[in-house]
N, C-alpha and C. Protein backbone atom coordinates (compact mmCIF):
# COMPACT_ATOMS: atom_id res chain seq x y z
N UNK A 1 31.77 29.80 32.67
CA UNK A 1 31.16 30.55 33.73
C UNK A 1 32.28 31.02 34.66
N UNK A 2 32.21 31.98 35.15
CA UNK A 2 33.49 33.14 36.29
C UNK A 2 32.60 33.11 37.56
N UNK A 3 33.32 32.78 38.30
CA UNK A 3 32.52 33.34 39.98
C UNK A 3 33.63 33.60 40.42
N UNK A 4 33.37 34.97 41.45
CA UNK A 4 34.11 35.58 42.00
C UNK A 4 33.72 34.78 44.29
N UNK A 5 34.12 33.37 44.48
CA UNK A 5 34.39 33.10 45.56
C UNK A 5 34.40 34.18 46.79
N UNK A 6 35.10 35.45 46.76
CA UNK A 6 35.15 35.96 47.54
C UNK A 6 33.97 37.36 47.52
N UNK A 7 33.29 37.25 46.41
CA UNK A 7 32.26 37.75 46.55
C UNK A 7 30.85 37.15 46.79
N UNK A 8 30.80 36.14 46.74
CA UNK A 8 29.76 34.93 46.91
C UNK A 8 29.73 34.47 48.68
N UNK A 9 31.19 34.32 48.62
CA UNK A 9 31.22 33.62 50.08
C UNK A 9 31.84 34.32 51.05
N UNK A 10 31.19 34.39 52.63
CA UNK A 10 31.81 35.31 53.65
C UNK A 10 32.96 34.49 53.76
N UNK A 11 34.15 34.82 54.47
CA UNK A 11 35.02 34.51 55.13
C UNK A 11 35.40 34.04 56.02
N UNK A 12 35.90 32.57 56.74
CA UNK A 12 36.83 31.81 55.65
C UNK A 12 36.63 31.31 54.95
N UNK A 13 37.54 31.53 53.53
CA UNK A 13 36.97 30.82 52.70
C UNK A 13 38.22 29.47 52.54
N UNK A 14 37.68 27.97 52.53
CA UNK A 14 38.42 26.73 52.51
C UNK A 14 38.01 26.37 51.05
N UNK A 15 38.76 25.39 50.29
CA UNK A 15 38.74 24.64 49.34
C UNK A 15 39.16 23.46 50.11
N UNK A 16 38.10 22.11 49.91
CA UNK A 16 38.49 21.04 50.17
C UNK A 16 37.88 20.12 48.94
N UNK A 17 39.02 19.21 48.49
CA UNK A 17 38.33 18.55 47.16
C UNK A 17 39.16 17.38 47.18
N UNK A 18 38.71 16.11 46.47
CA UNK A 18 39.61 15.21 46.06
C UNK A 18 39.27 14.96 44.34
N UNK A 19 40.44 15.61 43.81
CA UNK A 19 40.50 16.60 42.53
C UNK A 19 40.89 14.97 40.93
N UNK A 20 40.20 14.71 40.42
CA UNK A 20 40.12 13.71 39.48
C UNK A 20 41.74 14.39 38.66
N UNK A 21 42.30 13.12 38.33
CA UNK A 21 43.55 13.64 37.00
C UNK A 21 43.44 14.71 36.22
N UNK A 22 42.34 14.39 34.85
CA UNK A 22 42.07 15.21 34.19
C UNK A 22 41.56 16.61 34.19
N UNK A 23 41.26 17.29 35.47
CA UNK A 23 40.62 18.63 36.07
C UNK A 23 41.36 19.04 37.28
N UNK A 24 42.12 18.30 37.48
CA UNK A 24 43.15 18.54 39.01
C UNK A 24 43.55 19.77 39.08
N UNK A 25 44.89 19.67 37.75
CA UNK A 25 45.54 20.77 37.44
C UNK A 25 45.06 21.95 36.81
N UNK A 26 43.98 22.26 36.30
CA UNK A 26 43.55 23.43 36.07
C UNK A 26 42.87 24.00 37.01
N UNK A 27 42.16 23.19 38.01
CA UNK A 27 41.40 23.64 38.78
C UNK A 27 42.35 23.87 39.89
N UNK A 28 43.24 23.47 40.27
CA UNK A 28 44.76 24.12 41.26
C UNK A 28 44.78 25.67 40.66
N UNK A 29 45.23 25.53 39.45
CA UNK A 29 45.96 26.74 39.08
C UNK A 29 45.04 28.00 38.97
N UNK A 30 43.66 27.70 38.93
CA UNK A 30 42.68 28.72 38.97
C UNK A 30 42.43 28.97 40.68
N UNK A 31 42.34 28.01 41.47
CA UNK A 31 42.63 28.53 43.12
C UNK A 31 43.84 29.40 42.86
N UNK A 32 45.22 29.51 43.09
CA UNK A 32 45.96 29.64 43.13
C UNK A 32 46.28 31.28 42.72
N UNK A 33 45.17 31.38 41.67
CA UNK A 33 45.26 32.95 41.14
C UNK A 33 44.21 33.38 41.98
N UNK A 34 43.32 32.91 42.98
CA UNK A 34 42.07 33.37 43.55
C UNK A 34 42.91 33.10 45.44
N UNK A 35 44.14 32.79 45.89
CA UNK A 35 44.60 32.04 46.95
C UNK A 35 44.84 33.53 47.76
N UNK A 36 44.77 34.85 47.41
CA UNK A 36 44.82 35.29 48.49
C UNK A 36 43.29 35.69 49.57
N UNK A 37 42.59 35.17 48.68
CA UNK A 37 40.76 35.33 49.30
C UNK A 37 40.64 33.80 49.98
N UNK A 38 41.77 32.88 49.92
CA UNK A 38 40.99 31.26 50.95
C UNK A 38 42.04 31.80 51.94
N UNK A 39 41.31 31.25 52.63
CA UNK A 39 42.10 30.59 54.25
C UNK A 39 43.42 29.52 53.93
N UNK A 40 42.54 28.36 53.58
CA UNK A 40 42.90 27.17 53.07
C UNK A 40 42.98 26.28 51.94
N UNK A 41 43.63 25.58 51.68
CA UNK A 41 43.03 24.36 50.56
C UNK A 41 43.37 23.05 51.09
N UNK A 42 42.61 22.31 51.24
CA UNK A 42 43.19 20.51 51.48
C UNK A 42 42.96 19.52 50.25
N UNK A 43 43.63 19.66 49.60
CA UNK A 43 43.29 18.66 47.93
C UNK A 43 44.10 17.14 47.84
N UNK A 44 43.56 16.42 47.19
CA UNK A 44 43.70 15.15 47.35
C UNK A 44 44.00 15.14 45.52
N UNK A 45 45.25 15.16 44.94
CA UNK A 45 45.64 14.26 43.98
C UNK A 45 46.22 13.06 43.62
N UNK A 46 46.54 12.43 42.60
CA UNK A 46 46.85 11.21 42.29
C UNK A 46 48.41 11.43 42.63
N UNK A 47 49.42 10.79 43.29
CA UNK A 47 50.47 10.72 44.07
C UNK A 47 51.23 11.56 43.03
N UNK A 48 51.53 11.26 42.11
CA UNK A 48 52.13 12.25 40.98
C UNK A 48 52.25 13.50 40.96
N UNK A 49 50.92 13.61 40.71
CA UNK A 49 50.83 15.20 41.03
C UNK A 49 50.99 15.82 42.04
N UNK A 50 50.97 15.24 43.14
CA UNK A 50 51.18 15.71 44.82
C UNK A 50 52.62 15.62 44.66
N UNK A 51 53.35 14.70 44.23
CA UNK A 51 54.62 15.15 44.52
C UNK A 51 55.65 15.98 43.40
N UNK A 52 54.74 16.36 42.57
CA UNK A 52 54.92 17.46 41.90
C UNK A 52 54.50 19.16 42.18
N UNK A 53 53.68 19.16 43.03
CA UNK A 53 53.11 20.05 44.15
C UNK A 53 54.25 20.48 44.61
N UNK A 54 54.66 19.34 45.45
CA UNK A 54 55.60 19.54 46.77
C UNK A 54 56.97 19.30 46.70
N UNK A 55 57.35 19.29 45.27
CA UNK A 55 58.87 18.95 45.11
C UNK A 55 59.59 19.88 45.47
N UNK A 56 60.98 19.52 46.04
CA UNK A 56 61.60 21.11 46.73
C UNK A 56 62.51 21.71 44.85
N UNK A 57 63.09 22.63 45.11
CA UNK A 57 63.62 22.99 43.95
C UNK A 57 64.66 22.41 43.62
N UNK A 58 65.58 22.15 42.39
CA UNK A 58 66.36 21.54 41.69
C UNK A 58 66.25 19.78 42.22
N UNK A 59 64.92 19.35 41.83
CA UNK A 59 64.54 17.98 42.08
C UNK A 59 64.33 17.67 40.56
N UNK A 60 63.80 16.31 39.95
CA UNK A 60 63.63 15.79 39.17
C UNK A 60 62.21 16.09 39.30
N UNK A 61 61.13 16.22 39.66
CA UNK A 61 59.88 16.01 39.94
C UNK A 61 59.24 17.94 40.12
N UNK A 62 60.18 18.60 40.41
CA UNK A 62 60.36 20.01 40.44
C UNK A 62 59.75 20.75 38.87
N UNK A 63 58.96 21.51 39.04
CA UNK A 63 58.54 21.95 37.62
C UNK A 63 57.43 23.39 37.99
N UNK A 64 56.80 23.43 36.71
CA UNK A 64 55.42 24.56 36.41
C UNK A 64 54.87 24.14 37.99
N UNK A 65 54.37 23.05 38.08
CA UNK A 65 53.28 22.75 39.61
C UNK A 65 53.89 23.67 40.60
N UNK A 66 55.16 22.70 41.12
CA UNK A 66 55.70 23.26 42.10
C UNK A 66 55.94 24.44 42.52
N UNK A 67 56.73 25.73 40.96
CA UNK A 67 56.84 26.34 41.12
C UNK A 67 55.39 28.01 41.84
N UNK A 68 54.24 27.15 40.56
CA UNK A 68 53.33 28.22 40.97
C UNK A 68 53.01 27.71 42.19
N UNK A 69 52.41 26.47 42.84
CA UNK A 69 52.08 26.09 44.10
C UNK A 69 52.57 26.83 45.70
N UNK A 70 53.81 26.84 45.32
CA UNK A 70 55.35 26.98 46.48
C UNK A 70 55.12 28.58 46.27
N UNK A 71 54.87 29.01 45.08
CA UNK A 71 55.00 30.77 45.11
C UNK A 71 53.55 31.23 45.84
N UNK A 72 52.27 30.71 45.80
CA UNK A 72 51.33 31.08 46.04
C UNK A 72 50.80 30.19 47.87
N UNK A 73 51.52 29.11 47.95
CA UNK A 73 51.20 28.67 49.10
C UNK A 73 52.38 28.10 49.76
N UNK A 74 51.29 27.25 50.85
CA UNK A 74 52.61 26.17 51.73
C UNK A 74 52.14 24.81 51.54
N UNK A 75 52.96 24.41 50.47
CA UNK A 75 52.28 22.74 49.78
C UNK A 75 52.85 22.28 50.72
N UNK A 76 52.56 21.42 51.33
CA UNK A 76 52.48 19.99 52.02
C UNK A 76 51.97 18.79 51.69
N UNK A 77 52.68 17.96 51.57
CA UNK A 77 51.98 16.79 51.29
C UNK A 77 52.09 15.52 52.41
N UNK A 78 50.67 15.38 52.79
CA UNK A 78 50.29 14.77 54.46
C UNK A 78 50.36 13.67 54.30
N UNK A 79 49.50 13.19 53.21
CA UNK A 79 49.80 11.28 53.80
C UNK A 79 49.75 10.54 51.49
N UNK A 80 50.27 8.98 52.45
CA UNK A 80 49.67 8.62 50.82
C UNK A 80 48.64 7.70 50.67
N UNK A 81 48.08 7.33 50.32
CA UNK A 81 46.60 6.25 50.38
C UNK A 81 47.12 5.17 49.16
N UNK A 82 46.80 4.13 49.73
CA UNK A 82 46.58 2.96 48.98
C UNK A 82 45.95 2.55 47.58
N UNK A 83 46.44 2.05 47.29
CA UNK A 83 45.34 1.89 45.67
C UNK A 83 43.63 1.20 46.01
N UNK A 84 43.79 0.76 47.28
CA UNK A 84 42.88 -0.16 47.60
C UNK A 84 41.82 0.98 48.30
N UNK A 85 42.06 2.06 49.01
CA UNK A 85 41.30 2.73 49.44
C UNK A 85 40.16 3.69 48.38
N UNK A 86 40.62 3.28 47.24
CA UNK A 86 39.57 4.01 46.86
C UNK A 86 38.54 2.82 45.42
């Protein structure tokens, strides 16, 4: 199924999710081609992937994520949570 977000929804449009392993990364990379119609995104991945998000360039952890992330937004990565919090 295709939905067009910015035809569905008035403006602003936010993405807020706390995004499971297995659907994280596709579902990033499909915002990401849709990122000039949000406002925002606040996503919650498994520490890995967040700091694959937010790796600066020529890092070890630096890759595909980072690069499309960093080209299409301003990754930040805010806090880290406990194993126990969830």
């Amino acid at each position: 199924m295709k939905l067009d977000p910015a035809a569905l929804l008035p403006a602003p449009r936010k993405v807020v999710a706390n995004l499971p392993y297995n659907v994280g990364t596709p579902l990033l990379v499909g915002w990401l081609r849709g990122a000039a119609a949000l406002e925002s995104m606040t996503l919650m991945f498994q520490q890995e992937v967040a700091e694959r998000i937010t790796a600066a360039p020529d890092t070890e952890m630096y890759g595909r994520l980072g690069v499309l992330a960093q080209w299409r937004c301003k990754a930040t990565l805010l806090m880290a949570l406990p194993p126990g919090a969830f």
